[in-house]
N, C-alpha and C. Protein backbone atom coordinates (compact mmCIF):
# COMPACT_ATOMS: atom_id res chain seq x y z
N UNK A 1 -1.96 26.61 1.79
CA UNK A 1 -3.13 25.80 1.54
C UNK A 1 -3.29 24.80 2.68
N UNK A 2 -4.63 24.95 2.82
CA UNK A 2 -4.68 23.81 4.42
C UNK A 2 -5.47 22.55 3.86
N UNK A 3 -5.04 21.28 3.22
CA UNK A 3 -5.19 20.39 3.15
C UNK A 3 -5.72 19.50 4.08
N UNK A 4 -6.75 18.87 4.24
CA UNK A 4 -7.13 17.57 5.14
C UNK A 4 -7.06 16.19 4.38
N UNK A 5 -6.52 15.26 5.13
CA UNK A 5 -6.70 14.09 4.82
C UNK A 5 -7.91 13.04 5.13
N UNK A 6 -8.68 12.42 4.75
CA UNK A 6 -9.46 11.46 5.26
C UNK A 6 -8.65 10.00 4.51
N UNK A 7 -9.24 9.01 5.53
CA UNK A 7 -8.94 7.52 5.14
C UNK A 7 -9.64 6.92 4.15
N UNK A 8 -10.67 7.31 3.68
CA UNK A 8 -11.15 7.46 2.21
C UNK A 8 -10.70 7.95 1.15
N UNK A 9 -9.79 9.00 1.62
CA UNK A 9 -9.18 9.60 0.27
C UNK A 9 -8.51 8.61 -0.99
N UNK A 10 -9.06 8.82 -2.28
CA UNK A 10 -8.02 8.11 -3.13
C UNK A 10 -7.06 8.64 -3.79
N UNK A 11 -6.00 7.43 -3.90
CA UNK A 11 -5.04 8.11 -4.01
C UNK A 11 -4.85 7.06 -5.31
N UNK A 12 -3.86 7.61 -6.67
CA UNK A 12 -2.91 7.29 -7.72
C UNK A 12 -2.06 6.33 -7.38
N UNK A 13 -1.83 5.71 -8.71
CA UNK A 13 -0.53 4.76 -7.91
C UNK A 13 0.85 5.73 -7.62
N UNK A 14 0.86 6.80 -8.41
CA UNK A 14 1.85 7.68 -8.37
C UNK A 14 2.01 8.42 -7.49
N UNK A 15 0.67 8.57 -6.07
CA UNK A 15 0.15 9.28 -4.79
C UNK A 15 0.78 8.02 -4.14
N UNK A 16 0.46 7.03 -4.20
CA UNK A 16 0.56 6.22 -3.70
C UNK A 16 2.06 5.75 -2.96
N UNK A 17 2.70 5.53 -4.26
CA UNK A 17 4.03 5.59 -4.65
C UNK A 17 5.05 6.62 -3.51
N UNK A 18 4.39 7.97 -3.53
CA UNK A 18 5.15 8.88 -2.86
C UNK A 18 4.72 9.03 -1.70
N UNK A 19 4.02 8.45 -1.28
CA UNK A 19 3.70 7.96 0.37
C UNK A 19 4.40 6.63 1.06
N UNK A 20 4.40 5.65 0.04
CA UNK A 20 4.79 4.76 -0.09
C UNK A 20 6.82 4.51 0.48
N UNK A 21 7.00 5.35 -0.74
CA UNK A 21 8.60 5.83 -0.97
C UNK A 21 9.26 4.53 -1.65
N UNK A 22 7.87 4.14 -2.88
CA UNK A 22 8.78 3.26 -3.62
C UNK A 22 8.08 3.95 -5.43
N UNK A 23 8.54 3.12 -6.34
CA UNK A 23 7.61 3.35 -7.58
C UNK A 23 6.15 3.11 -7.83
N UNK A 24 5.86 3.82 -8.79
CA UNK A 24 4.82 3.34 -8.86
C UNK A 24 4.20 2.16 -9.40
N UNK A 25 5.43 1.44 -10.16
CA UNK A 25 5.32 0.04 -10.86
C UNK A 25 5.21 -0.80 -9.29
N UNK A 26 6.15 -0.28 -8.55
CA UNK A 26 6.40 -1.34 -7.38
C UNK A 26 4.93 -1.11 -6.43
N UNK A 27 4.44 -0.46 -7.06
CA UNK A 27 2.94 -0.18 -5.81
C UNK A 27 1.94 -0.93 -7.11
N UNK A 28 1.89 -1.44 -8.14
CA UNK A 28 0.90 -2.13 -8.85
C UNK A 28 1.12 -3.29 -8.65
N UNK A 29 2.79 -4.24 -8.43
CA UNK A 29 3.02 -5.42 -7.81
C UNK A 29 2.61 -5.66 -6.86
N UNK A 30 2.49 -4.82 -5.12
CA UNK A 30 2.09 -4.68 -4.13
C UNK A 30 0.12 -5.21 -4.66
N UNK A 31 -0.17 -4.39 -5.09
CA UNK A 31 -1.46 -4.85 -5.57
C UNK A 31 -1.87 -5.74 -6.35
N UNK A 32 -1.31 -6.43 -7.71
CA UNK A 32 -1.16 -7.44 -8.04
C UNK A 32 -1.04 -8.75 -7.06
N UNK A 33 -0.28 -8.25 -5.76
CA UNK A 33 0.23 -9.89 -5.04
C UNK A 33 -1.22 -9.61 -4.06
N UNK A 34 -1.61 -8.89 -3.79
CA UNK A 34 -2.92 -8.56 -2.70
C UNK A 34 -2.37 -8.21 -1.63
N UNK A 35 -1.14 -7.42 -1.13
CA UNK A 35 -1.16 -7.13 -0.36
C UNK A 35 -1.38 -5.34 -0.72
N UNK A 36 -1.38 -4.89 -0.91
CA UNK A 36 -2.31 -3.57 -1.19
C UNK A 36 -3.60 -3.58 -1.97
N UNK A 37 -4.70 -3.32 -1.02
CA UNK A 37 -6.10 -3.33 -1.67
C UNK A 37 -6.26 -2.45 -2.76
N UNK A 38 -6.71 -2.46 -3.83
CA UNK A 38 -7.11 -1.24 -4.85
C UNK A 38 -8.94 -1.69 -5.31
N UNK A 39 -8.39 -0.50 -6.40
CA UNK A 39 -10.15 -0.45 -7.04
C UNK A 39 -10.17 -0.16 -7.72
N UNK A 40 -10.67 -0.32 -9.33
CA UNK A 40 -10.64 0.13 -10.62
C UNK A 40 -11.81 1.23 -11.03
N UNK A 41 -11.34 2.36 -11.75
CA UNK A 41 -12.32 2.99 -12.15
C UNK A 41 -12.86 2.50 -13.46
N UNK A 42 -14.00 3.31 -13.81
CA UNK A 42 -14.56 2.51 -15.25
C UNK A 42 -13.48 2.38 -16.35
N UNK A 43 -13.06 3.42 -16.52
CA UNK A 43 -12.16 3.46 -17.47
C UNK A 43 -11.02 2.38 -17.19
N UNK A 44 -10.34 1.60 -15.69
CA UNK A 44 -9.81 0.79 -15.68
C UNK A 44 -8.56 1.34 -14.84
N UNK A 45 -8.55 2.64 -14.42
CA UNK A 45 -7.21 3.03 -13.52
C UNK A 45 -7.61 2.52 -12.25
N UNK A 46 -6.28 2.23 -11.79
CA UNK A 46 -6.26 1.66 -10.36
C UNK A 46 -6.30 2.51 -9.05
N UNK A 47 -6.85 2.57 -8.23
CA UNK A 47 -6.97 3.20 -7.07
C UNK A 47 -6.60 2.89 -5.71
N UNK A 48 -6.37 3.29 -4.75
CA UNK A 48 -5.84 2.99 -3.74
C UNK A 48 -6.59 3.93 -2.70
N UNK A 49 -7.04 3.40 -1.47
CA UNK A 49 -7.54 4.08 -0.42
C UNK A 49 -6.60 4.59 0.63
N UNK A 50 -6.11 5.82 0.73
CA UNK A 50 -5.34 6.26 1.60
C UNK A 50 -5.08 5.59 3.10
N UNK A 51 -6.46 5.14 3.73
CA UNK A 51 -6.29 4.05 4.83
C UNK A 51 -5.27 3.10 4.60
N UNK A 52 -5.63 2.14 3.31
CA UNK A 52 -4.80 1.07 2.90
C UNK A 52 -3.15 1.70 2.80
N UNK A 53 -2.97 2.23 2.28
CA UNK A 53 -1.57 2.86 1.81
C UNK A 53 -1.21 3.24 3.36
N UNK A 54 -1.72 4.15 3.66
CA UNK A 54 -0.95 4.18 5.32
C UNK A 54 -0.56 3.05 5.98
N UNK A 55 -1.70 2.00 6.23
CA UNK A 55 -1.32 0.98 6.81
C UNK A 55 0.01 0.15 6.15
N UNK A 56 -0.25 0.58 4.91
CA UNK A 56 1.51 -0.35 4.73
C UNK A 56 2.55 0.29 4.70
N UNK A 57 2.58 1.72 4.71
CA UNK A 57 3.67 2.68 4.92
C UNK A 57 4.13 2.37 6.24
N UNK A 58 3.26 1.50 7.02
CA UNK A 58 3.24 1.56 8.99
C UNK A 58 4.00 0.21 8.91
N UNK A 59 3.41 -0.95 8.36
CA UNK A 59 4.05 -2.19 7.61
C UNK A 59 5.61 -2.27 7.34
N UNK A 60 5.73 -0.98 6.55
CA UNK A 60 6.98 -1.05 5.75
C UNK A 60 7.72 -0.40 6.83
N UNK A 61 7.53 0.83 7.43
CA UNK A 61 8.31 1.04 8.66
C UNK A 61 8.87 0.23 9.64
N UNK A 62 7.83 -0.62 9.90
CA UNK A 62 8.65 -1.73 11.24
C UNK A 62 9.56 -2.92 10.56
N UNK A 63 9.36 -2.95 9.41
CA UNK A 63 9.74 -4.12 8.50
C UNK A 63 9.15 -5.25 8.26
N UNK A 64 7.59 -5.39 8.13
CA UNK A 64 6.88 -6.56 8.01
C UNK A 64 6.49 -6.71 6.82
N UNK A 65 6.89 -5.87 5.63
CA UNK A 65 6.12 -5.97 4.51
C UNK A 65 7.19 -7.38 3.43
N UNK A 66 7.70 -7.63 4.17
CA UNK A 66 8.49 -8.59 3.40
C UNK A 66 7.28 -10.17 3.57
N UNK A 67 6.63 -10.20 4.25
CA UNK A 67 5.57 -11.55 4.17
C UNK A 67 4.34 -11.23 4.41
N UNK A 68 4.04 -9.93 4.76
CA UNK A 68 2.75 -9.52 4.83
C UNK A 68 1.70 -9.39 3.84
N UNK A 69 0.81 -10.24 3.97
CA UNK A 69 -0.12 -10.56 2.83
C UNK A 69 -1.15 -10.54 3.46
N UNK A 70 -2.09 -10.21 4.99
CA UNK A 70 -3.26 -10.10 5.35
C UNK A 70 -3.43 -8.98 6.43
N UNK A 71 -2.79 -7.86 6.04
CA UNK A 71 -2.87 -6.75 6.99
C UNK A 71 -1.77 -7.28 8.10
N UNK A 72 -0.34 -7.66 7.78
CA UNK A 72 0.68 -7.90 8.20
C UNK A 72 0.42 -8.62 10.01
N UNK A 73 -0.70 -9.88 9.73
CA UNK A 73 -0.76 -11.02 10.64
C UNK A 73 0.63 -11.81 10.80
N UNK A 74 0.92 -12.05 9.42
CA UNK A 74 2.07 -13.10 9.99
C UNK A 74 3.75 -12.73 9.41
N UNK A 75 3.35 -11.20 9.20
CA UNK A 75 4.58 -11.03 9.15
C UNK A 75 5.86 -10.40 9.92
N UNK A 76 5.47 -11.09 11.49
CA UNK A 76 6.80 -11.88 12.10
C UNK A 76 7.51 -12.42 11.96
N UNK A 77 7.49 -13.32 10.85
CA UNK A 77 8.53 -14.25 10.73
C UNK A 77 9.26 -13.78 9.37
N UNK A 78 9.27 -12.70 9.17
CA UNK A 78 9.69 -12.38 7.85
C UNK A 78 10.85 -12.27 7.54
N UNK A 79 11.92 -12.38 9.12
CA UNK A 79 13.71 -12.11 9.06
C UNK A 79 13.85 -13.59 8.89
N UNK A 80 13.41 -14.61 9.70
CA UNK A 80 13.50 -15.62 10.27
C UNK A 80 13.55 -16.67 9.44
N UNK A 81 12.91 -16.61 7.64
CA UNK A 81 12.90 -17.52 6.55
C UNK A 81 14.17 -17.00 5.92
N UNK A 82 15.03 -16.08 6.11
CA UNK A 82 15.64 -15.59 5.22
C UNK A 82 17.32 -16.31 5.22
C-alpha cells in the first residue's frame, strides 16, 4: 500500500501517540499544557494536525520539549534550570 502523508493530515491521540513514542494520555497533557495544538470534533474527540505532531517529534528529538511551550523558542534553557 503506498500511503502519502500531508501536514494536514489528522491524526488520533493514539496516531499521535505512536509518532510521538509516548501514550496517548501523555499526548492529551502535551495538549492540555498548549504545547501540542489540537482541535475538537463535534462530538468532542481531540485531534491533532500531523504538521504539529512532527514538529514536536523534531522537539523531542533534540531535547527541547522539556520547556517548550511556543514552537520550542525558548527551549534552550531546558538542561540549564534543572
Amino acid at each position: 500500500m503506498n500511503q502519502q502523508t500531508s501536514p494536514d493530515d489528522l491524526l488520533t491521540p493514539s496516531d499521535a501517540a505512536r509518532v510521538l513514542g509516548l501514550s496517548a494520555d501523555s499526548v492529551r497533557v502535551l495538549s492540555d499544557n498548549g504545547r501540542l495544538p489540537s482541535m475538537r470534533t463535534v462530538s468532542g474527540r481531540r485531534l491533532f494536525r500531523r504538521s504539529d505532531v512532527d514538529r514536536l517529534a523534531i522537539a523531542r528529538a533534540q531535547g527541547l520539549i522539556g520547556v517548550a511551550t511556543n514552537g520550542g523558542e525558548s527551549a534552550s534553557h531546558a538542561h540549564a534550570e534543572e
